[in-house]
N, C-alpha and C. Protein backbone atom coordinates (compact mmCIF):
# COMPACT_ATOMS: atom_id res chain seq x y z
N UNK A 1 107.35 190.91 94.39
CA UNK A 1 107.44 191.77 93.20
C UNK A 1 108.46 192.88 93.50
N UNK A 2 109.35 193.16 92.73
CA UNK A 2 109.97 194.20 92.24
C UNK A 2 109.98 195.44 93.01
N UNK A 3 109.99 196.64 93.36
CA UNK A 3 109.49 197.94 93.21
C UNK A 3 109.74 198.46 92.18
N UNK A 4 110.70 198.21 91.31
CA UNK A 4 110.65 198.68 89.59
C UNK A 4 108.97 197.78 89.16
N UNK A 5 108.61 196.81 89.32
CA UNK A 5 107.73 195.95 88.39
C UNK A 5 106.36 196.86 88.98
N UNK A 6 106.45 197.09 90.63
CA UNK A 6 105.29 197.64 91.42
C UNK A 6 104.86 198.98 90.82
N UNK A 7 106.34 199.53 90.64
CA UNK A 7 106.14 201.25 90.22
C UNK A 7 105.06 201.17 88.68
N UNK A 8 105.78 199.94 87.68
CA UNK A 8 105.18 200.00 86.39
C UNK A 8 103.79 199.76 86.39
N UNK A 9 103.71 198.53 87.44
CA UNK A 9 102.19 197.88 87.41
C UNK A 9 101.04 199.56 88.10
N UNK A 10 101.25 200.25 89.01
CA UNK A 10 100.80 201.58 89.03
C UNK A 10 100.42 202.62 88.00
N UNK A 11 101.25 202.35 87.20
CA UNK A 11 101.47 203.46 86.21
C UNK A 11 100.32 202.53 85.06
N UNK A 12 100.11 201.16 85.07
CA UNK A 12 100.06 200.56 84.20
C UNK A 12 98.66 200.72 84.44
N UNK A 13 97.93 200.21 85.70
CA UNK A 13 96.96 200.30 86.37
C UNK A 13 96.09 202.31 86.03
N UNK A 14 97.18 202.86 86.43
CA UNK A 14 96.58 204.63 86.13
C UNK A 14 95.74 204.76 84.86
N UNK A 15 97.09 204.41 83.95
CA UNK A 15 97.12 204.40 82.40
C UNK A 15 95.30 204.11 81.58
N UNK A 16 95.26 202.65 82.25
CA UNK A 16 94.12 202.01 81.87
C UNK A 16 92.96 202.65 82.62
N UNK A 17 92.73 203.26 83.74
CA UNK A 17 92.23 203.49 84.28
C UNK A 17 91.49 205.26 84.03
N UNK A 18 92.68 206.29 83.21
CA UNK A 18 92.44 207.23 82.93
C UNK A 18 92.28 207.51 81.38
N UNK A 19 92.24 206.00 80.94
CA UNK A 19 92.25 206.31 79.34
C UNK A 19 93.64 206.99 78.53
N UNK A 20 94.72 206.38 79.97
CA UNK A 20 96.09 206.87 78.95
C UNK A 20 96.66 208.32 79.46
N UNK A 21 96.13 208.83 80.54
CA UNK A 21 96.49 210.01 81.14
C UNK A 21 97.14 209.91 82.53
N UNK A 22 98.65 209.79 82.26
CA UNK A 22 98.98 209.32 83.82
C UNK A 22 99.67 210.70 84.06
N UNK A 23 100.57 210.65 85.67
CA UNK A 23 101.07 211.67 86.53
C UNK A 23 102.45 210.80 86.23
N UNK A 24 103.36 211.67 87.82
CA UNK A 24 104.32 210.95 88.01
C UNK A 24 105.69 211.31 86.65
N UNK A 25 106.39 210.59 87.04
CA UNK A 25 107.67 210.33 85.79
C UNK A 25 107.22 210.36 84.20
N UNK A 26 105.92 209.99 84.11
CA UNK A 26 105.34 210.10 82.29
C UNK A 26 104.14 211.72 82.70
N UNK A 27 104.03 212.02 83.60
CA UNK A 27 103.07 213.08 83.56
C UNK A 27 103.83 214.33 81.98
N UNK A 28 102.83 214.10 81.30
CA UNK A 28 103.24 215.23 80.02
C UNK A 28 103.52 214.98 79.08
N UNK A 29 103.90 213.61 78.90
CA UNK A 29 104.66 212.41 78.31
C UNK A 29 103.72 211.87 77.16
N UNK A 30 103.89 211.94 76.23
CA UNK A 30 103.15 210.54 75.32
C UNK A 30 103.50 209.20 75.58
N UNK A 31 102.69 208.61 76.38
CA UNK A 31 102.74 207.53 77.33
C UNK A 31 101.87 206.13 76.11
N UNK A 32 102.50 204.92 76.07
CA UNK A 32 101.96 203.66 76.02
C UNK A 32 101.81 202.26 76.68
N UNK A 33 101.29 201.34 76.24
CA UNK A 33 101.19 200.19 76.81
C UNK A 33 102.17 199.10 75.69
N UNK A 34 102.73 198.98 75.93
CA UNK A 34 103.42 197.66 75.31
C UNK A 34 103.47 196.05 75.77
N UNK A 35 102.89 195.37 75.14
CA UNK A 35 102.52 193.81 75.37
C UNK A 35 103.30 192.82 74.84
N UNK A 36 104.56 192.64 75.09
CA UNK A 36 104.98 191.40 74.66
C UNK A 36 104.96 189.89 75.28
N UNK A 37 105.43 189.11 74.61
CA UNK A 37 105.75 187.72 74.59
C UNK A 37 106.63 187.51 75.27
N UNK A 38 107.32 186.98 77.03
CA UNK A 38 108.00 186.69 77.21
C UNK A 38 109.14 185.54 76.56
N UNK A 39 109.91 186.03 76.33
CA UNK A 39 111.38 185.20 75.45
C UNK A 39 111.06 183.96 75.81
N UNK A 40 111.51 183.64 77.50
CA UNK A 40 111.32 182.62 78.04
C UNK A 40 110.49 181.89 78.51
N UNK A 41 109.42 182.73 79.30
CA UNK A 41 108.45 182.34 79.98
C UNK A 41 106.84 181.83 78.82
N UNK A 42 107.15 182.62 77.81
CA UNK A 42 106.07 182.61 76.79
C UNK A 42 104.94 183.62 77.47
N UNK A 43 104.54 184.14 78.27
CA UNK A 43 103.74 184.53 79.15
C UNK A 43 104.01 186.46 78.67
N UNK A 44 102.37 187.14 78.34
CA UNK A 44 102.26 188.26 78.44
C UNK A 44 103.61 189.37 79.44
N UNK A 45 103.91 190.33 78.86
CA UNK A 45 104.58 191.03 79.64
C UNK A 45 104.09 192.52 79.21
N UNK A 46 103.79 193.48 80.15
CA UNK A 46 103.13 194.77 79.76
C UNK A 46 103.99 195.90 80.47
N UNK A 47 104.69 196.46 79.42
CA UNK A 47 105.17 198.14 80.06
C UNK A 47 104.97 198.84 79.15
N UNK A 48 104.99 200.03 80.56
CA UNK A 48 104.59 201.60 79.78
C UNK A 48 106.23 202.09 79.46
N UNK A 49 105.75 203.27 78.23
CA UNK A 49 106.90 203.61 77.87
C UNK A 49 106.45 204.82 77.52
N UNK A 50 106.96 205.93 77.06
CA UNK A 50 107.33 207.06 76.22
C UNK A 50 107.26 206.58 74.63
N UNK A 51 106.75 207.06 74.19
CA UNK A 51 106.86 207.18 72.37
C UNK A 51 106.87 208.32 71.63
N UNK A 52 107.35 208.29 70.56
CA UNK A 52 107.27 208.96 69.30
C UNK A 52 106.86 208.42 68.01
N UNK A 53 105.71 209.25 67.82
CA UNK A 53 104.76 209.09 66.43
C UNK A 53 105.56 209.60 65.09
N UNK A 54 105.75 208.77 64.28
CA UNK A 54 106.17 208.52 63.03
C UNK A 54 105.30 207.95 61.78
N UNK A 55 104.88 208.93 61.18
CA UNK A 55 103.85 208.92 60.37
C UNK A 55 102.65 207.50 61.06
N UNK A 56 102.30 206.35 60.36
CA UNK A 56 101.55 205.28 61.32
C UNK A 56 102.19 204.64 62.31
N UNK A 57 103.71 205.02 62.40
CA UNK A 57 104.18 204.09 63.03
C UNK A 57 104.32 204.63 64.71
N UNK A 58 104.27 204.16 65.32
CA UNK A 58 105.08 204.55 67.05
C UNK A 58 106.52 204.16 67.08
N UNK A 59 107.57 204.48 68.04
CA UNK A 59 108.42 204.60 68.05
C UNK A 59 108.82 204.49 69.38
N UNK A 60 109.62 203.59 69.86
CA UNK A 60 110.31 203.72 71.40
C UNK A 60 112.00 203.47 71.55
N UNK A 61 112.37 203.28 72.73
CA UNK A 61 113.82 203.31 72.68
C UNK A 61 114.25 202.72 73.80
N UNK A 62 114.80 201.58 73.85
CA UNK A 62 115.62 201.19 74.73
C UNK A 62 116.48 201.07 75.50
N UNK A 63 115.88 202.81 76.42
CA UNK A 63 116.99 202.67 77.18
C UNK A 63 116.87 202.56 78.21
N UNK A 64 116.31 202.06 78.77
CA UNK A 64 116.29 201.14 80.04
C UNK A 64 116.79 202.15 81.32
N UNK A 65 116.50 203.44 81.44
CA UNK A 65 116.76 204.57 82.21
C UNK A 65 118.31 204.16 82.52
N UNK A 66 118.58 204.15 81.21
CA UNK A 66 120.17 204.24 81.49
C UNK A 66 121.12 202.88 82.55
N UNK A 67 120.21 201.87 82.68
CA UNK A 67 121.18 200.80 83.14
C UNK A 67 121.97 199.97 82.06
N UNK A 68 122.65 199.20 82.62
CA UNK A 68 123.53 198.72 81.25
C UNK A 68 123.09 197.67 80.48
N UNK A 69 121.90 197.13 80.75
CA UNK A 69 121.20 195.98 80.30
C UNK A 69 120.19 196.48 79.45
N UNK A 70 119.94 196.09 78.12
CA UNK A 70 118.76 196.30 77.72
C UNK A 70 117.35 195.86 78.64
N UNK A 71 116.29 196.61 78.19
CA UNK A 71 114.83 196.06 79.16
C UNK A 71 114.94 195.07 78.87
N UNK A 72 113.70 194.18 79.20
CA UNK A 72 113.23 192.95 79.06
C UNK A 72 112.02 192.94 77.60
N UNK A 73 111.42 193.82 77.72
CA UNK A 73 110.91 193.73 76.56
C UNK A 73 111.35 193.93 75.13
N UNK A 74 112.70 194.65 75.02
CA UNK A 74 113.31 194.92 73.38
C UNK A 74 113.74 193.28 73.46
N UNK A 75 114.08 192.45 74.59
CA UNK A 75 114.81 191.43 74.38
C UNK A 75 113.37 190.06 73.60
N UNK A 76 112.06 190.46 74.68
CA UNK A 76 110.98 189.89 73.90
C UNK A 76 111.45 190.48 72.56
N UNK A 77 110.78 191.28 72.21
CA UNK A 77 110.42 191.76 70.47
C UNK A 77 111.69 190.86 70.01
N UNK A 78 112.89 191.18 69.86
CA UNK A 78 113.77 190.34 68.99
C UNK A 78 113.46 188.66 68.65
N UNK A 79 112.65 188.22 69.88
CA UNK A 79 112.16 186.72 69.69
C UNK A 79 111.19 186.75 69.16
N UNK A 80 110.01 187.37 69.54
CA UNK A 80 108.91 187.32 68.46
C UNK A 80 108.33 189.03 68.46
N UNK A 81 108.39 189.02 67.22
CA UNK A 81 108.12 190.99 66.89
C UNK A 81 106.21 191.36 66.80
N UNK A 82 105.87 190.24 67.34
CA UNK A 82 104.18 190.61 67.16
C UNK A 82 104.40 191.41 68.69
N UNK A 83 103.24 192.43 68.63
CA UNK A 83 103.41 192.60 70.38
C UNK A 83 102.01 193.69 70.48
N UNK A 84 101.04 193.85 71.49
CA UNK A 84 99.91 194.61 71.22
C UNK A 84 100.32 195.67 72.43
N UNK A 85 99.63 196.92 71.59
CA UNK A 85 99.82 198.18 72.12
C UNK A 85 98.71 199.27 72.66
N UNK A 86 98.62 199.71 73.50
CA UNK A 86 97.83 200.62 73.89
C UNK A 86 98.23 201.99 73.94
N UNK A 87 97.50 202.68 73.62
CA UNK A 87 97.51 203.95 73.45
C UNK A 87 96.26 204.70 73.56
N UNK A 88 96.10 205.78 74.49
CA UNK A 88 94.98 205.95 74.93
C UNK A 88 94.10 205.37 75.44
N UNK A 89 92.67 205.43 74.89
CA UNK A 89 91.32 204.04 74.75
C UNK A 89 91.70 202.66 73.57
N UNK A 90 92.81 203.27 72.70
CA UNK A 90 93.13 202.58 71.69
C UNK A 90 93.84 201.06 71.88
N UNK A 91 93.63 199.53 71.35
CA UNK A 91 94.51 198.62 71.56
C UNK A 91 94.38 197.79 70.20
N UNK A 92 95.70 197.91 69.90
CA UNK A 92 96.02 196.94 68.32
C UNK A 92 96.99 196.67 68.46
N UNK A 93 97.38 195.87 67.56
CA UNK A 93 98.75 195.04 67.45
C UNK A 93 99.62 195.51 66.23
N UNK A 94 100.82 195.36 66.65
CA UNK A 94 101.74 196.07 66.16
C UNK A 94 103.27 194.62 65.82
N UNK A 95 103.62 195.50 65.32
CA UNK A 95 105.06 194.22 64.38
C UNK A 95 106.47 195.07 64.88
N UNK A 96 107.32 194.99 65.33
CA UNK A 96 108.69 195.37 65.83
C UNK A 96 109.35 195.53 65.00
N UNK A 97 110.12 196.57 64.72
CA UNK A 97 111.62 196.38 63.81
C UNK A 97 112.52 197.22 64.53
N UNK A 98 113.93 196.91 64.78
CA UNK A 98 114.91 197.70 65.12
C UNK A 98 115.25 198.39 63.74
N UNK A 99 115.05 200.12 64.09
CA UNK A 99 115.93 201.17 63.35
C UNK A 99 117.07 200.96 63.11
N UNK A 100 117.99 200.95 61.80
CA UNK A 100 119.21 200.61 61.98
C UNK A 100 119.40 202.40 61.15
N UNK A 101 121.05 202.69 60.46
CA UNK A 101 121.34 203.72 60.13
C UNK A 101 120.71 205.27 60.10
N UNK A 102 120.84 205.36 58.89
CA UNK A 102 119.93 207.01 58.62
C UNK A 102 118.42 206.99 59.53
N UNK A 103 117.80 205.71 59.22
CA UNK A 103 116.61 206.12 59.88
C UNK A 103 116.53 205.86 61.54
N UNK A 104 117.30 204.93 62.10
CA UNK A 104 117.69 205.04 63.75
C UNK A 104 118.04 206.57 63.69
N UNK A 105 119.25 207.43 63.14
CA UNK A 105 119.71 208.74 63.47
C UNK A 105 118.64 209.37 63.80
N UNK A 106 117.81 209.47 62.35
CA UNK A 106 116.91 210.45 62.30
C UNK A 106 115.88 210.45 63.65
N UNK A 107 114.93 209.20 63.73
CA UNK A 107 114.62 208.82 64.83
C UNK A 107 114.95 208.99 66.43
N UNK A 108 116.49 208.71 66.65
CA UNK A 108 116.86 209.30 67.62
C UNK A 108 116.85 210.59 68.42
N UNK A 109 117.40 211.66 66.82
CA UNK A 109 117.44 213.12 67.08
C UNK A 109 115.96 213.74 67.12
N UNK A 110 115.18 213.08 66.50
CA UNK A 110 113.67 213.54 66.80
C UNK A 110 113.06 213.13 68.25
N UNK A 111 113.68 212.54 68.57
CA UNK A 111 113.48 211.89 70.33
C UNK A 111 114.24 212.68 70.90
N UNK A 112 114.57 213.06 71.05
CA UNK A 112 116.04 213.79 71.76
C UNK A 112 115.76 215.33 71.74
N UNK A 113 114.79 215.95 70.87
CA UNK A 113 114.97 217.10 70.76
C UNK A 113 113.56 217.47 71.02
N UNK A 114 112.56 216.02 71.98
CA UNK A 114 111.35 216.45 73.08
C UNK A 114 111.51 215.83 74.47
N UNK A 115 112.73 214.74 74.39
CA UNK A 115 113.51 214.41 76.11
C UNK A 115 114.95 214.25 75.77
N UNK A 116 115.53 215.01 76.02
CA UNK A 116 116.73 215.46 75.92
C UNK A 116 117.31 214.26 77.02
N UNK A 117 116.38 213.92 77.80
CA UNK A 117 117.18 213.24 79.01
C UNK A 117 117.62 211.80 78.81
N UNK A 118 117.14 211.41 77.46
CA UNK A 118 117.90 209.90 76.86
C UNK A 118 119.22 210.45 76.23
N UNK A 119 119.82 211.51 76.10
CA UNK A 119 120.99 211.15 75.55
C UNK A 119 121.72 210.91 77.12
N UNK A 120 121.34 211.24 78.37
CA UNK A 120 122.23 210.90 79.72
C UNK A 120 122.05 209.34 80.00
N UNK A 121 120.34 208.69 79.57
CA UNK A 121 120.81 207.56 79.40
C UNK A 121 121.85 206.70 79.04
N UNK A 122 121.53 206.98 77.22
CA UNK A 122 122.85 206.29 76.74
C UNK A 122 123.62 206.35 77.25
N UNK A 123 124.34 207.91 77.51
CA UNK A 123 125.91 207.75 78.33
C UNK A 123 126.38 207.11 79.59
N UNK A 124 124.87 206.71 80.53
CA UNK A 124 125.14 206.27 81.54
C UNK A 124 125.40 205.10 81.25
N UNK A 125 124.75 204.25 80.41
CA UNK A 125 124.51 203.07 80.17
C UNK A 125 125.95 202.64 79.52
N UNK A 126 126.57 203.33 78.68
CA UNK A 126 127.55 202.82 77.72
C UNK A 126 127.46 201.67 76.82
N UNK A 127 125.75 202.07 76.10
CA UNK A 127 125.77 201.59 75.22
C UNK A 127 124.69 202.52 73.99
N UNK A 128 124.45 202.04 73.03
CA UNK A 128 123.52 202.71 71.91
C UNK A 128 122.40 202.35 72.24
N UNK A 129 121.53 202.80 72.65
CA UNK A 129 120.28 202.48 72.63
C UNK A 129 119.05 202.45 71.55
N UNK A 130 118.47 201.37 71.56
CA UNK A 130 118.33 200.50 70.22
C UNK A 130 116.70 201.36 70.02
N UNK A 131 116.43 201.86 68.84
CA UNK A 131 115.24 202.45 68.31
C UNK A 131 114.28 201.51 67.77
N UNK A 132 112.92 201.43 68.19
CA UNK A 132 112.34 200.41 67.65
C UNK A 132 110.61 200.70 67.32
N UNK A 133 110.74 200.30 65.97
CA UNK A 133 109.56 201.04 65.38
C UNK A 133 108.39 199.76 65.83
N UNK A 134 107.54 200.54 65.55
CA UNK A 134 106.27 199.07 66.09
C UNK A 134 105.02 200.02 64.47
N UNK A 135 105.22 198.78 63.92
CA UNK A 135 104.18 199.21 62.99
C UNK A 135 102.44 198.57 63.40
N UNK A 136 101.63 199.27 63.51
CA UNK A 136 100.38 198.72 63.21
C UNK A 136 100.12 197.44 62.66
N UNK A 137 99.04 196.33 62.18
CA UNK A 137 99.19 195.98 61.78
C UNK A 137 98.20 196.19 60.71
N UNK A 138 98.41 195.94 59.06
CA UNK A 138 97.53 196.64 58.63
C UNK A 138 98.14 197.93 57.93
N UNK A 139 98.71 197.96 58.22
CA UNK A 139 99.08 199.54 57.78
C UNK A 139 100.44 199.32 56.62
């Protein structure tokens, strides 16, 4: 395994373990669980991420701490957009959409102006990093 996959599976392990209250790199953080569908493998895939709440919806961003590859999971969601989420004690399933125009902007700058430290992503990365709403389902 990884030490990127080891570090997540820790955090992933905390997460569940504290009811969603981790330390570390998300300590302070509105922290989740994201569950997708491997593209290829078909097989569960689970990372934590950072979000932003948008009326029912959550909100994340792909930027992959600034490497030049998108994650592995925005690349799931584009194949199949079902994907289940944790948050807190909370777990439901949620539907994917990439933000495109006015509402990616808006989205962005509302991210940006509680971690300022994704706009060094993007730039490291040299690319746009893709906004992606996860609706409930149900909602």
């Amino acid at each position: 395994m990884s030490e990127r996959l080891e570090h997540n599976q820790r955090v992933i392990d905390e997460f569940r373990a504290t009811g969603g209250v981790v330390g570390g790199d998300f300590e302070g953080m509105p922290l989740l669980l994201l569950t997708t569908t491997g593209a290829r493998s078909g097989k569960p895939r689970t990372s934590p991420m950072a979000y932003l709440r948008d009326g029912d919806r959550l909100v994340v961003f792909a930027a992959n701490g600034g490497r030049e590859n998108r994650p592995g999971w925005y690349h799931n969601l584009l194949a199949d957009p079902s994907a289940g989420v944790e948050v807190g004690k909370e777990s439901f399933t949620v539907t994917a959409a990439v933000a495109e125009g006015a509402e990616r902007e808006r989205l962005w700058a509302a991210q940006l102006a509680v971690a300022p430290f994704l706009a060094d992503f993007q730039a490291r990365s040299g690319r746009r990093v893709p906004v992606v709403t996860l609706t409930p389902a149900g909602a």
